[in-house]
N, C-alpha and C. Protein backbone atom coordinates (compact mmCIF):
# COMPACT_ATOMS: atom_id res chain seq x y z
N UNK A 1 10.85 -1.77 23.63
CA UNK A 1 11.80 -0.77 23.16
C UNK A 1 11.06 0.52 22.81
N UNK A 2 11.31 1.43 22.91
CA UNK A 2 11.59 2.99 23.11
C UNK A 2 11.33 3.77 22.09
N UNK A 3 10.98 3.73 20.61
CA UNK A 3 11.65 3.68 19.93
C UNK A 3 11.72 5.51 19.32
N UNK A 4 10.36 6.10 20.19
CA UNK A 4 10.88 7.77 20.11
C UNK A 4 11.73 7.79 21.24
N UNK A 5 12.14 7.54 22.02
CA UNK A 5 12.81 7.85 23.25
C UNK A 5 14.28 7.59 22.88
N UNK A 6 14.90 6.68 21.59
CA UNK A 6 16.12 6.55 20.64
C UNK A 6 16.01 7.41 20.19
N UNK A 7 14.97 7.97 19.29
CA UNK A 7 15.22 8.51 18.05
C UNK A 7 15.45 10.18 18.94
N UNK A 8 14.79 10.59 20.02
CA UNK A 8 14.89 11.67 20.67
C UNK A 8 16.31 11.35 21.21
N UNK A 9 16.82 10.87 22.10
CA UNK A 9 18.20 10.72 22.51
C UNK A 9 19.07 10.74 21.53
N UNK A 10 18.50 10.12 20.14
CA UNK A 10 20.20 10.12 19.02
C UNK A 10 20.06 11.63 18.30
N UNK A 11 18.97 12.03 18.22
CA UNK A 11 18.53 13.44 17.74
C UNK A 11 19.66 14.60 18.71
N UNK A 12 19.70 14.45 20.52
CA UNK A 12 20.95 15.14 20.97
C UNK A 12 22.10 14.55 20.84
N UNK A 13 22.15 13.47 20.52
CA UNK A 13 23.82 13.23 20.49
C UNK A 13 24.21 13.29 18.82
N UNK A 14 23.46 13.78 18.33
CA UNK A 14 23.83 14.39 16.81
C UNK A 14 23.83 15.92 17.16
N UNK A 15 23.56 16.70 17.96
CA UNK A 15 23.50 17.77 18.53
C UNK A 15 24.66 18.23 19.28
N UNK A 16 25.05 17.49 19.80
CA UNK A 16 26.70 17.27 20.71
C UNK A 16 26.41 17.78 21.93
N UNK A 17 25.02 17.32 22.43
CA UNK A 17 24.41 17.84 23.64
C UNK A 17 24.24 16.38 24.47
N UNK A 18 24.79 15.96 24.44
CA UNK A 18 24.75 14.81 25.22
C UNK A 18 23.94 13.32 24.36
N UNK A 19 22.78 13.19 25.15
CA UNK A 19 22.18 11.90 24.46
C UNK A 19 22.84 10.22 23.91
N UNK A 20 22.68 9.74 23.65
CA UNK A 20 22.94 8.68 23.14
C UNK A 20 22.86 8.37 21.48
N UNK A 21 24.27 7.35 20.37
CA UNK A 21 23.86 7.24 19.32
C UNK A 21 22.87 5.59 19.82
N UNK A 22 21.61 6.10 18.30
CA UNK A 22 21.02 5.25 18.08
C UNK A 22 21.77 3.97 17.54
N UNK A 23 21.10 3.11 18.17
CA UNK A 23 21.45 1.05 17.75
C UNK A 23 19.93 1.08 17.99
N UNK A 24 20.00 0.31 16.60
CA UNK A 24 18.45 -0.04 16.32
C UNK A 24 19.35 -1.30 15.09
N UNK A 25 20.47 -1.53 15.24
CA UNK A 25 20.70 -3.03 14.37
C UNK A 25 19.93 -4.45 14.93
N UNK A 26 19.29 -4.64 13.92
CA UNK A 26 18.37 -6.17 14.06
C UNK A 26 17.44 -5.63 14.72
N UNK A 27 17.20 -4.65 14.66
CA UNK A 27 16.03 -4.00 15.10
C UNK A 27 14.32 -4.26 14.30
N UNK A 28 13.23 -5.07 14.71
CA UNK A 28 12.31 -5.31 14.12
C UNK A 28 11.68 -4.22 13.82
N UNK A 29 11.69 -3.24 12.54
CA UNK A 29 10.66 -1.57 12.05
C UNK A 29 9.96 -1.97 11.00
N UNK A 30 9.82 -3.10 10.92
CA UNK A 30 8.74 -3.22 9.61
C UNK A 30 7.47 -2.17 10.25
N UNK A 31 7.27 -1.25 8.73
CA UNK A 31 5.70 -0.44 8.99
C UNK A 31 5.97 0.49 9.85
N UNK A 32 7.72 0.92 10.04
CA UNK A 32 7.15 2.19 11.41
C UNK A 32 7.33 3.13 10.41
N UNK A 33 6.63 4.32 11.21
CA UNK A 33 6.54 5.53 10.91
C UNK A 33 7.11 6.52 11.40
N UNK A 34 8.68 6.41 10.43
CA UNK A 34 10.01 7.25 11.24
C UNK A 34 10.29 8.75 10.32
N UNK A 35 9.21 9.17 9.41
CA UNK A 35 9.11 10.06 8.50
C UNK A 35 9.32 11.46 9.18
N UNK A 36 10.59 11.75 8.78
CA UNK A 36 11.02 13.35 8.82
C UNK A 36 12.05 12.58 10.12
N UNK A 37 12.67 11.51 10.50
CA UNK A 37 13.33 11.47 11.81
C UNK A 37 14.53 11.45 11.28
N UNK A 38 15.65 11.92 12.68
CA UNK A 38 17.20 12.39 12.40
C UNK A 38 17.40 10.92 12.45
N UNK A 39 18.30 9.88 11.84
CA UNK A 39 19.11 9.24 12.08
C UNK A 39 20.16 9.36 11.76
N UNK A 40 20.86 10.60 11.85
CA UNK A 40 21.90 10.80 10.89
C UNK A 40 23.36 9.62 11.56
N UNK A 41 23.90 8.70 11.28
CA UNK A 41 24.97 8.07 11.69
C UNK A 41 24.21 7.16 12.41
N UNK A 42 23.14 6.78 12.53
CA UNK A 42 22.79 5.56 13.40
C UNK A 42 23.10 4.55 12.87
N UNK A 43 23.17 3.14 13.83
CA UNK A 43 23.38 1.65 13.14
C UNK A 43 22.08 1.37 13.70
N UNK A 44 21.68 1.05 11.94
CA UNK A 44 21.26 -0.11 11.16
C UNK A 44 20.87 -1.04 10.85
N UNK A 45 22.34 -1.73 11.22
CA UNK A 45 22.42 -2.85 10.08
C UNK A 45 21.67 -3.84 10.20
N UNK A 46 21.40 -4.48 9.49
CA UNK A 46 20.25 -5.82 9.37
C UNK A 46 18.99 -5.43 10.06
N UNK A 47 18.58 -4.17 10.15
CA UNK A 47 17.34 -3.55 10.76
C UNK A 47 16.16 -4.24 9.79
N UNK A 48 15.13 -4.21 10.10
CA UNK A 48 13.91 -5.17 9.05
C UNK A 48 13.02 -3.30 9.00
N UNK A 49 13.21 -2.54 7.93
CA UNK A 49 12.65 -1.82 7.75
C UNK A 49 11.36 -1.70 6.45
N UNK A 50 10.88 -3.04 5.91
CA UNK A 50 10.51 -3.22 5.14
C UNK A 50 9.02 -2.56 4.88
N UNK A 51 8.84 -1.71 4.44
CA UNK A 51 7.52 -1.20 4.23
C UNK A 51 7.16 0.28 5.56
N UNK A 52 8.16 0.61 5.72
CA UNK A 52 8.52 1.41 6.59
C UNK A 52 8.00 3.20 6.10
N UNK A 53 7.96 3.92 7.16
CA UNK A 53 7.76 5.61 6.33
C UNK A 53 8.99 6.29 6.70
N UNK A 54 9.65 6.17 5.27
CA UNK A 54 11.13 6.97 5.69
C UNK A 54 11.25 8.42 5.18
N UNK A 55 10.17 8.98 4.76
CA UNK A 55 9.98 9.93 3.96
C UNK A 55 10.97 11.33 4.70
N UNK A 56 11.33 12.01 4.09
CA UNK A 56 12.61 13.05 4.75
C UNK A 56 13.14 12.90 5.67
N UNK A 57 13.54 11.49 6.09
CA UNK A 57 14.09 11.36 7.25
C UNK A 57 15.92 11.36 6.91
N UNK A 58 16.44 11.86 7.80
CA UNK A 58 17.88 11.90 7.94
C UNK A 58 18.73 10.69 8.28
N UNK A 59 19.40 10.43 7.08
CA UNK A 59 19.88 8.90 7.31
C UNK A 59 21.11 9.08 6.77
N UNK A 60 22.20 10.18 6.91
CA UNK A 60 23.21 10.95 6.74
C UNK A 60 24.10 9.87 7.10
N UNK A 61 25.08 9.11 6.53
CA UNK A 61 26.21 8.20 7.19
C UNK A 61 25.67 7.36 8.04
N UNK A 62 24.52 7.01 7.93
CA UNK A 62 24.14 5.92 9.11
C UNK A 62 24.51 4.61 8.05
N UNK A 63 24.13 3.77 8.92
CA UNK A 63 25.16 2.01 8.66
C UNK A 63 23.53 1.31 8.37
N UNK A 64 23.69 0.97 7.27
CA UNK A 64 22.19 -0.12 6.95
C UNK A 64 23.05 -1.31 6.49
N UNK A 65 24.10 -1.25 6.10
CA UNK A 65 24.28 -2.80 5.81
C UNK A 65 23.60 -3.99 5.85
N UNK A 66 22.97 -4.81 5.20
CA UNK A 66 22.69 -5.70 5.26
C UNK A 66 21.03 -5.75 5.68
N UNK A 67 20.37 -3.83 5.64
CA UNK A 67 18.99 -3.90 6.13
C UNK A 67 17.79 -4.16 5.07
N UNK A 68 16.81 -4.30 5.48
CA UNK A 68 15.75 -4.65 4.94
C UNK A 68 14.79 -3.53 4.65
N UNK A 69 15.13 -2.82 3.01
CA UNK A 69 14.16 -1.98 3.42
C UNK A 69 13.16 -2.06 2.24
N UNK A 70 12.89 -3.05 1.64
CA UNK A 70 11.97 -3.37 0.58
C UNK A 70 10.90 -2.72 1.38
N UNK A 71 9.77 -2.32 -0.12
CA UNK A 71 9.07 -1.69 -0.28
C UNK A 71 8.98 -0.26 0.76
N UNK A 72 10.00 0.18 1.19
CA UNK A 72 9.84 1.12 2.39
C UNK A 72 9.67 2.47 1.36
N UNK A 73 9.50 3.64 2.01
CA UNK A 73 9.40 4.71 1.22
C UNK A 73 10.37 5.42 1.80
N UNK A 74 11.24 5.99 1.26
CA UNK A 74 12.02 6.84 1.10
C UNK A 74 12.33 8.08 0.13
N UNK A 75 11.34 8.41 0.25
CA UNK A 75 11.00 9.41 -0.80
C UNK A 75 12.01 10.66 -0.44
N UNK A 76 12.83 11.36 -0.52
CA UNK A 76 13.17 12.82 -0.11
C UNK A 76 14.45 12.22 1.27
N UNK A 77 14.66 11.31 1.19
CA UNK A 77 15.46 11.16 2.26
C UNK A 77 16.95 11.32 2.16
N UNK A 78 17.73 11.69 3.53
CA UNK A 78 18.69 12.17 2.69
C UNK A 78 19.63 10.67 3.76
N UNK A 79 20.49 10.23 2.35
CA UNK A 79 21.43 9.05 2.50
C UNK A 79 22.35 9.00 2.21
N UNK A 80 22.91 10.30 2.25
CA UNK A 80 24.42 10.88 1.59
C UNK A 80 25.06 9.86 2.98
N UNK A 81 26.43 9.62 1.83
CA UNK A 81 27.56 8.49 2.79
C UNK A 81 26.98 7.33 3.51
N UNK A 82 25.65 6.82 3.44
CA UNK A 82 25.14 5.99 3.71
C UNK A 82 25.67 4.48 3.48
N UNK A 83 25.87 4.15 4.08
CA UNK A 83 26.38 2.15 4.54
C UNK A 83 25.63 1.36 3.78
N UNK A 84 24.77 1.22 2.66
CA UNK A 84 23.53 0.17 2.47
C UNK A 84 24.12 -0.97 1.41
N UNK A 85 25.68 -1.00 1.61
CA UNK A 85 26.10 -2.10 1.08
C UNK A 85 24.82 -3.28 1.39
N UNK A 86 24.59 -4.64 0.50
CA UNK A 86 24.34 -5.50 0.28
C UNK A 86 22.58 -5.41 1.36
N UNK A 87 22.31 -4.08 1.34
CA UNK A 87 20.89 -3.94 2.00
C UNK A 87 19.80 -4.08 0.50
N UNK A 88 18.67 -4.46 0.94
CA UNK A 88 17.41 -5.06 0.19
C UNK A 88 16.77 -3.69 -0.10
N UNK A 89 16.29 -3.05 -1.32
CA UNK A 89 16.06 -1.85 -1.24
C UNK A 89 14.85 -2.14 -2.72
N UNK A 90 14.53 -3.23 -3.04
CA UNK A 90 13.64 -3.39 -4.03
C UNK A 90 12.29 -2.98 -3.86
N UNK A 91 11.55 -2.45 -4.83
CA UNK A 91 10.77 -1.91 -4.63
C UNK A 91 10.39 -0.87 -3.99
N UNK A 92 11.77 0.02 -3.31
CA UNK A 92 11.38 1.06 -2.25
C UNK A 92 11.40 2.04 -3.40
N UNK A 93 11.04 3.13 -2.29
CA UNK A 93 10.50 5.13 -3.58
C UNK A 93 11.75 5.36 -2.59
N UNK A 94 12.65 5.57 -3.30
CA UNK A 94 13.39 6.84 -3.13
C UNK A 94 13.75 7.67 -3.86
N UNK A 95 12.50 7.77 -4.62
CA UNK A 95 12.70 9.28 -5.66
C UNK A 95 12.70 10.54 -4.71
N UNK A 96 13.70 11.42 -5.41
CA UNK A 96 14.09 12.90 -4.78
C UNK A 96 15.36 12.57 -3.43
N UNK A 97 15.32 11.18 -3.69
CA UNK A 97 16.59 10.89 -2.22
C UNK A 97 18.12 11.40 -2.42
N UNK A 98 18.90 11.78 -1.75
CA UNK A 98 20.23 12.04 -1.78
C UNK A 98 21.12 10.96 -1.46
N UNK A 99 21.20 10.16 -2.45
CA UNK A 99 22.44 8.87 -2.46
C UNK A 99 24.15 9.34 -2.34
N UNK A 100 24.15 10.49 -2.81
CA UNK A 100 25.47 11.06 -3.40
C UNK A 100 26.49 9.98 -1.88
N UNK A 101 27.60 9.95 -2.46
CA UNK A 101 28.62 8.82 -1.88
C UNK A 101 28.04 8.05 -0.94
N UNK A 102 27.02 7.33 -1.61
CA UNK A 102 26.56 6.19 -0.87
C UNK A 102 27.32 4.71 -1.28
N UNK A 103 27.01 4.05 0.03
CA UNK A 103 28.07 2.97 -0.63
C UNK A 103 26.58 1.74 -0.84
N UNK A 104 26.51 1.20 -2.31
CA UNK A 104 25.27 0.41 -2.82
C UNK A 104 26.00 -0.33 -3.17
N UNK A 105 27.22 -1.39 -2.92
CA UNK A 105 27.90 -2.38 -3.40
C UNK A 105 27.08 -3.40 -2.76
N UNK A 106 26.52 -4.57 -4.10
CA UNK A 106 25.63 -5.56 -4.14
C UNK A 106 24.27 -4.95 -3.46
N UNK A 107 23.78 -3.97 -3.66
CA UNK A 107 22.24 -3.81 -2.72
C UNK A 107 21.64 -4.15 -3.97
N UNK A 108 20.28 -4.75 -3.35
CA UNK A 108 19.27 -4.91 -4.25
C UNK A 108 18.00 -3.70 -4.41
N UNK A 109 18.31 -3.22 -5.98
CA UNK A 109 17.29 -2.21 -6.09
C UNK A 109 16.19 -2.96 -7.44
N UNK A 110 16.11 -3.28 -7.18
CA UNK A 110 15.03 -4.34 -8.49
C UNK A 110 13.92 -3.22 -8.24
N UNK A 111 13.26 -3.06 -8.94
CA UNK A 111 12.19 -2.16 -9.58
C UNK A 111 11.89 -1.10 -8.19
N UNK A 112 13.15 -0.63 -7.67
CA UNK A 112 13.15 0.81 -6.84
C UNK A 112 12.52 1.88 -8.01
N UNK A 113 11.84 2.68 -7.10
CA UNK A 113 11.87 3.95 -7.85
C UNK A 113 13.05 5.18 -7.55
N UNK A 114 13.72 5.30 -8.50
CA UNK A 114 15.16 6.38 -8.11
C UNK A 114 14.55 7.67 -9.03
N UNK A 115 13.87 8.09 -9.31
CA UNK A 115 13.49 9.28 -10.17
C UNK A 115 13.86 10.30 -9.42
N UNK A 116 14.91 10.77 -10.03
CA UNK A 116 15.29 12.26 -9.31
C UNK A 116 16.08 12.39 -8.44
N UNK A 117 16.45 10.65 -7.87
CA UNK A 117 17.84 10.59 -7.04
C UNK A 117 18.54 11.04 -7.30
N UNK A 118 19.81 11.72 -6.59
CA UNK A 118 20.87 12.25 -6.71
C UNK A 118 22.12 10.78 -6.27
N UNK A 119 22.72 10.31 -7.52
CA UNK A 119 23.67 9.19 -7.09
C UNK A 119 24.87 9.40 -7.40
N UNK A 120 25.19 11.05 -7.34
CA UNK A 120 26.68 11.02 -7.77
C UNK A 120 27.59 11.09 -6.77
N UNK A 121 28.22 10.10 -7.33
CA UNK A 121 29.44 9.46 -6.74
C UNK A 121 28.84 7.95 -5.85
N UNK A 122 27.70 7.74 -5.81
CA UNK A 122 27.73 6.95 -5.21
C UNK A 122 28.08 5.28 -5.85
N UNK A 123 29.01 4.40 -4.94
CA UNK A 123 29.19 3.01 -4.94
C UNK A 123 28.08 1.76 -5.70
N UNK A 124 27.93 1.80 -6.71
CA UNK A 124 26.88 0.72 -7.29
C UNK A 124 27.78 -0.65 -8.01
N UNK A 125 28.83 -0.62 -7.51
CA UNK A 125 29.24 -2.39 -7.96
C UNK A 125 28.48 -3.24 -7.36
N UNK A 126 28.38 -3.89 -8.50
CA UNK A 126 27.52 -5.29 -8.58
C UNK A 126 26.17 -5.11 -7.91
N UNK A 127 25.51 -3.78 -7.63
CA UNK A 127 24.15 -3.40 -7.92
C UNK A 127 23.05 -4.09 -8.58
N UNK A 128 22.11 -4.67 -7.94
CA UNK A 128 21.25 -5.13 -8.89
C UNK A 128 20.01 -4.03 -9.27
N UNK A 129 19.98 -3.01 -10.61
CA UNK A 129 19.34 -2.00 -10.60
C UNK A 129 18.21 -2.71 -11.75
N UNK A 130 18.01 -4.01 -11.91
CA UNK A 130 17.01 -4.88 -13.10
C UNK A 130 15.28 -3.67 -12.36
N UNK A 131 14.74 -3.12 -13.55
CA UNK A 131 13.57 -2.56 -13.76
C UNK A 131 13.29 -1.50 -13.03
N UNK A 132 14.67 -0.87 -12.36
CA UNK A 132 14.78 0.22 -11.66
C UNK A 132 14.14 1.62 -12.23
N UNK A 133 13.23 2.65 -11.80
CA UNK A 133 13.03 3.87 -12.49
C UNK A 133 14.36 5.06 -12.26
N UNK A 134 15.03 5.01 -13.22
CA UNK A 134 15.89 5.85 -13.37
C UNK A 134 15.85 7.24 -13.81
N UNK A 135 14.56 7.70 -14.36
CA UNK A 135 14.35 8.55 -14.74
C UNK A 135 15.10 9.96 -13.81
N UNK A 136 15.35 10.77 -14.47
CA UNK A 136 16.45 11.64 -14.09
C UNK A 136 17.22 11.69 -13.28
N UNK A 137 17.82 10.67 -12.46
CA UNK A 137 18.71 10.33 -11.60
C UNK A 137 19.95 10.85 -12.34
N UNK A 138 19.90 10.87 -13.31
CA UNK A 138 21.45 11.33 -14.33
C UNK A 138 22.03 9.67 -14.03
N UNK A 139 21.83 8.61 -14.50
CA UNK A 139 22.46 7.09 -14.21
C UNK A 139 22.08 6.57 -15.24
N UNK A 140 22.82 6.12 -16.03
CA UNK A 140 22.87 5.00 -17.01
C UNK A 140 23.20 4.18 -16.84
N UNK A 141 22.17 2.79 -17.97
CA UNK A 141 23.13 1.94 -17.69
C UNK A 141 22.99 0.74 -18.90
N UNK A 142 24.65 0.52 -19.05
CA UNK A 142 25.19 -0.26 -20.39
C UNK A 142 25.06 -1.72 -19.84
N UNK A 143 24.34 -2.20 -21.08
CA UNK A 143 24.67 -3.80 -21.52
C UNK A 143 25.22 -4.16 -22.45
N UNK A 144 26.49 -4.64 -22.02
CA UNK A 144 27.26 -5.31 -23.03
C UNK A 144 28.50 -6.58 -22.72
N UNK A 145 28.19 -7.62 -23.43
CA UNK A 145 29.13 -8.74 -22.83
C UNK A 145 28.65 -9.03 -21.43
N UNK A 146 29.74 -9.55 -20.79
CA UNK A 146 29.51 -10.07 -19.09
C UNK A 146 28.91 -9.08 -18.35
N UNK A 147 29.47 -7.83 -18.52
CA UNK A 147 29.14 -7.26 -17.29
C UNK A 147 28.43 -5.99 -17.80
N UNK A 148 27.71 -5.24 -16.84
CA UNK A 148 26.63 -4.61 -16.61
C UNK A 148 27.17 -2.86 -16.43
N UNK A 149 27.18 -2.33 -16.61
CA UNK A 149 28.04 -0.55 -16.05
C UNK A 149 26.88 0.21 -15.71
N UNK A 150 27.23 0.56 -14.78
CA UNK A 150 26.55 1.47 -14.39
C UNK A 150 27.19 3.26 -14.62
N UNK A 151 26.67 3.69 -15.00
CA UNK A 151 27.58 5.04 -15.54
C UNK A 151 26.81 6.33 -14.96
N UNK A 152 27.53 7.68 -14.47
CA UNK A 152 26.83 8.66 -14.16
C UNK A 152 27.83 9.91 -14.93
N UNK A 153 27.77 10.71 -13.93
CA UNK A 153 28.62 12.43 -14.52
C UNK A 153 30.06 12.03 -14.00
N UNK A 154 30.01 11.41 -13.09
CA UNK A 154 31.70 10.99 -12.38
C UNK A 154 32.02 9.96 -12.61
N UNK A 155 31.36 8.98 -12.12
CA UNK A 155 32.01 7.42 -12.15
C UNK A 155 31.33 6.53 -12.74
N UNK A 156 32.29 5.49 -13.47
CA UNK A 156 31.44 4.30 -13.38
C UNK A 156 31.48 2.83 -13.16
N UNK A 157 30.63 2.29 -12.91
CA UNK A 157 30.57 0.56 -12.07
C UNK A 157 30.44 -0.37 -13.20
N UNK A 158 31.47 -1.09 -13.14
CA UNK A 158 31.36 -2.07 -14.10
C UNK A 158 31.56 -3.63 -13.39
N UNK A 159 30.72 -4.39 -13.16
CA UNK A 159 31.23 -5.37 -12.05
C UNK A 159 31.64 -5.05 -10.87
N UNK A 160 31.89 -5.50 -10.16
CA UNK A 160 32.47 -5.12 -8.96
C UNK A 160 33.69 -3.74 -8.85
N UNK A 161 33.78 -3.76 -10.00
CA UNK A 161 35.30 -2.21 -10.39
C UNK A 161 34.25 -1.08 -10.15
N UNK A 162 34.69 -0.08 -9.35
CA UNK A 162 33.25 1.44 -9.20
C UNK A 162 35.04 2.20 -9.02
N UNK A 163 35.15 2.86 -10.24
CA UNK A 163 36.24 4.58 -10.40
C UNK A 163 35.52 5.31 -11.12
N UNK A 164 36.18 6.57 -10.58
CA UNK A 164 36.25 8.15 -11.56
C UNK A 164 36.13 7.61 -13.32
N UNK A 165 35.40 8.39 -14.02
CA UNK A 165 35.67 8.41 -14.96
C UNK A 165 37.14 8.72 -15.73
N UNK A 166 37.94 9.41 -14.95
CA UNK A 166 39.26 10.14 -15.43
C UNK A 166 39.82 8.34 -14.88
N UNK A 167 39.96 8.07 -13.80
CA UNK A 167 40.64 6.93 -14.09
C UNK A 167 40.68 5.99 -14.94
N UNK A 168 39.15 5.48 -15.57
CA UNK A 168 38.84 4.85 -16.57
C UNK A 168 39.08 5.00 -18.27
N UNK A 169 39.11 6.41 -17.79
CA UNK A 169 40.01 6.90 -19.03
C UNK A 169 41.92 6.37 -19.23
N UNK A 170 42.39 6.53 -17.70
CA UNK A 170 43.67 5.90 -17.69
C UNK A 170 43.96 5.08 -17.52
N UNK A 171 43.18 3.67 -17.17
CA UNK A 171 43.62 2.74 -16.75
C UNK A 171 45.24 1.76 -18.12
N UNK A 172 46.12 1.46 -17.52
CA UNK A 172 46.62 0.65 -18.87
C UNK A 172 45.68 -0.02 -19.26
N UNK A 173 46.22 -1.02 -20.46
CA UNK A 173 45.73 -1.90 -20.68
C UNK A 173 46.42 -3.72 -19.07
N UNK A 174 47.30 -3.56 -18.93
CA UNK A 174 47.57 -3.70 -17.60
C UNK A 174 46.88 -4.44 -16.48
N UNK A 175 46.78 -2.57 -16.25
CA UNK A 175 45.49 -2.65 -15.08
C UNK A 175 44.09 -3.28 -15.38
N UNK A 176 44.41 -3.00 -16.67
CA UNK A 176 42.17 -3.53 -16.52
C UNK A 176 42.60 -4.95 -16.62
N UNK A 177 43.16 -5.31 -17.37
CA UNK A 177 43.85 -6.99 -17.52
C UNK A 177 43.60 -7.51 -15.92
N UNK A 178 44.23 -7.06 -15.28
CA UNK A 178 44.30 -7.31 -14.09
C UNK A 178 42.92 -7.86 -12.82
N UNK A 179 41.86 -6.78 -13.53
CA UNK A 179 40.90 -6.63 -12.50
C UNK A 179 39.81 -8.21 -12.51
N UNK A 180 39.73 -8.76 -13.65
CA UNK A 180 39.30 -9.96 -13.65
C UNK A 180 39.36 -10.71 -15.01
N UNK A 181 38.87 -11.89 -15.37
CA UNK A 181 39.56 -12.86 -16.60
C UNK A 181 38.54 -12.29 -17.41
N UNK A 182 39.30 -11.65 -18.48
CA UNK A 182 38.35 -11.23 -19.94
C UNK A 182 37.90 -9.79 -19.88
N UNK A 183 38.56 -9.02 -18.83
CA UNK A 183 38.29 -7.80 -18.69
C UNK A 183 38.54 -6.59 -19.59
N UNK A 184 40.26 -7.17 -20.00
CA UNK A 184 40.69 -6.55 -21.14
C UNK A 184 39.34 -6.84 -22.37
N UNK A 185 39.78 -8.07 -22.61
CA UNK A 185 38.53 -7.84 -23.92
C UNK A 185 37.39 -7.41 -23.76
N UNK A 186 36.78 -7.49 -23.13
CA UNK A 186 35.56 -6.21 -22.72
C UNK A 186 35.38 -4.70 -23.02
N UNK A 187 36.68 -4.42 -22.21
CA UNK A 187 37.04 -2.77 -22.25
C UNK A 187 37.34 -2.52 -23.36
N UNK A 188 38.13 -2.95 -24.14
CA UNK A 188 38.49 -2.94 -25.51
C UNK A 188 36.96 -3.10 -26.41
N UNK A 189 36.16 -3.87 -26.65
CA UNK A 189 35.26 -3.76 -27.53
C UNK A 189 34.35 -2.61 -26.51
N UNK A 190 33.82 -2.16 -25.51
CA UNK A 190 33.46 -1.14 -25.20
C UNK A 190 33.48 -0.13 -24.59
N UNK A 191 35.13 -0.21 -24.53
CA UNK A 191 35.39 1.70 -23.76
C UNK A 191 34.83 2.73 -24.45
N UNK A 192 34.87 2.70 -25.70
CA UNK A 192 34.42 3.81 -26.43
C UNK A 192 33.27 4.52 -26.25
N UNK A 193 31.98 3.65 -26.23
CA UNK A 193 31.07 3.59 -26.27
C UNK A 193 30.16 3.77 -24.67
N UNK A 194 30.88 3.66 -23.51
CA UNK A 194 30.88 3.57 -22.49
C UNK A 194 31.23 4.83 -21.77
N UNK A 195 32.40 5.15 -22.62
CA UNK A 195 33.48 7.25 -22.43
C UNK A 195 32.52 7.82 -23.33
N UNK A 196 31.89 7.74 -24.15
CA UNK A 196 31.17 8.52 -24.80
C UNK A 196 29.33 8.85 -23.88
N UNK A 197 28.79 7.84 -23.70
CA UNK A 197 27.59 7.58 -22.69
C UNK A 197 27.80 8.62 -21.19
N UNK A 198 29.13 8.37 -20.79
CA UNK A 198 29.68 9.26 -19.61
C UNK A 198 29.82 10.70 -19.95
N UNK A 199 29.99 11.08 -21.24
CA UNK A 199 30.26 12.15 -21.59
C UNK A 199 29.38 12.70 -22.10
N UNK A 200 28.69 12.34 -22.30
CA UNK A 200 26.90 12.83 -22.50
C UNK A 200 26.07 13.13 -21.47
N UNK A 201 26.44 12.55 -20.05
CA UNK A 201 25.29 13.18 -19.37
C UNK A 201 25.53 14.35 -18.83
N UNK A 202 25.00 15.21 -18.31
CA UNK A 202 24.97 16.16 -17.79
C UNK A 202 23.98 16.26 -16.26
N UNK A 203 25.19 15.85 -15.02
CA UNK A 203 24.11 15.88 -13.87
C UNK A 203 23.33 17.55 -13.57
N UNK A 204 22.97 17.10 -13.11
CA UNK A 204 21.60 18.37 -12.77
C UNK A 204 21.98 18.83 -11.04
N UNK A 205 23.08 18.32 -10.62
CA UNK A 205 23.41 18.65 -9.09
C UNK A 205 25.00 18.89 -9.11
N UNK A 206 25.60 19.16 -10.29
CA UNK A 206 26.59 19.58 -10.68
C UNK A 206 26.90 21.28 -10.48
N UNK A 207 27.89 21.66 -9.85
CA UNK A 207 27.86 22.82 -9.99
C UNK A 207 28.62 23.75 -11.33
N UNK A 208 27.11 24.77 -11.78
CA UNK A 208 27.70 24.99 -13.62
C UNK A 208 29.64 25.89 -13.64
């Protein structure tokens, strides 16, 4: 396989000059060195990118689902609208990366470095972010009772539930009843404390 001869072909058909999109799903990249490359919208998924150089590479709406990108570096990369539902992402650097509406439902970020990520708006239900560097990502995150929140300037993830803060502010009592057994009592001993944490941060990619 080819694998500048993809990345050059998906580079014009992100161009609208012809070319081909990249498929590189189940694609074996452990250790390549794809640093500064367009993938913007390529698939992905279940790609083995583990220990990989992803450093400013363009990964704009592309589909990782289910990929492998432990220990890879992703330093500066941009992953806005990115697919990396239930993808392996522990231990990778993606400090300075652009997560913003990424979808991270169940990915594993266990001791990622996120310093300086930009994750607003992005999808973190049921996220595993255990020893993650969060440092100025603007992302908090609450322990209390069952479940885990993940909180930013917009939204926040509480279990598998990822809304707007304004919704969380409205939900009935109802609705949260609804979303799983003991939910109400949860929200109740810590909405407060949870709307207040949200209302304290101040993202840094916010426009003033």
């Amino acid at each position: 396989m080819d694998i500048k001869k993809i990345i050059e072909d998906h580079r014009i058909w992100v161009a609208g000059d012809g070319g081909e999109r990249a498929n590189l799903s189940e694609v074996d990249l452990r250790g390549a060195n794809l640093r500064g490359a367009n993938l913007r919208g390529a698939d992905l998924r279940d790609a083995d990118l583990s220990e990989a150089d992803l450093r400013r590479a363009n990964l704009r709406g592309a589909n990782l689902r289910d990929a492998n990108l432990r220990d890879a570096n992703l330093h500066g990369a941009n992953l806005r609208d990115a697919d990396l539902r239930d993808a392996d992402l522990s231990d990778a650097d993606l400090s300075d990366a652009n997560l913003r509406d990424a979808n991270l439902r169940r990915a594993n970020l266990r001791g990622a470095n996120l310093r300086d990520a930009d994750l607003s708006d992005a999808d973190l239900s049921d996220a595993n972010l255990r020893d993650a560097n969060l440092r100025g990502s603007g992302l908090k995150v609450f322990h209390g009772g069952e479940w885990i929140a993940y909180i930013n300037s917009t939204d926040i993830s509480i279990g598998c539930q990822f809304h707007s803060i304004e919704d969380w502010k409205n939900f009935t009592d109802d609705e949260i009843d609804q979303m799983a057994g003991g939910a109400l009592d949860y929200w109740r001993e810590n909405k407060e404390i949870i709307l207040m944490i949200a209302g304290s941060i101040k993202s840094k990619w916010e426009t003033p």
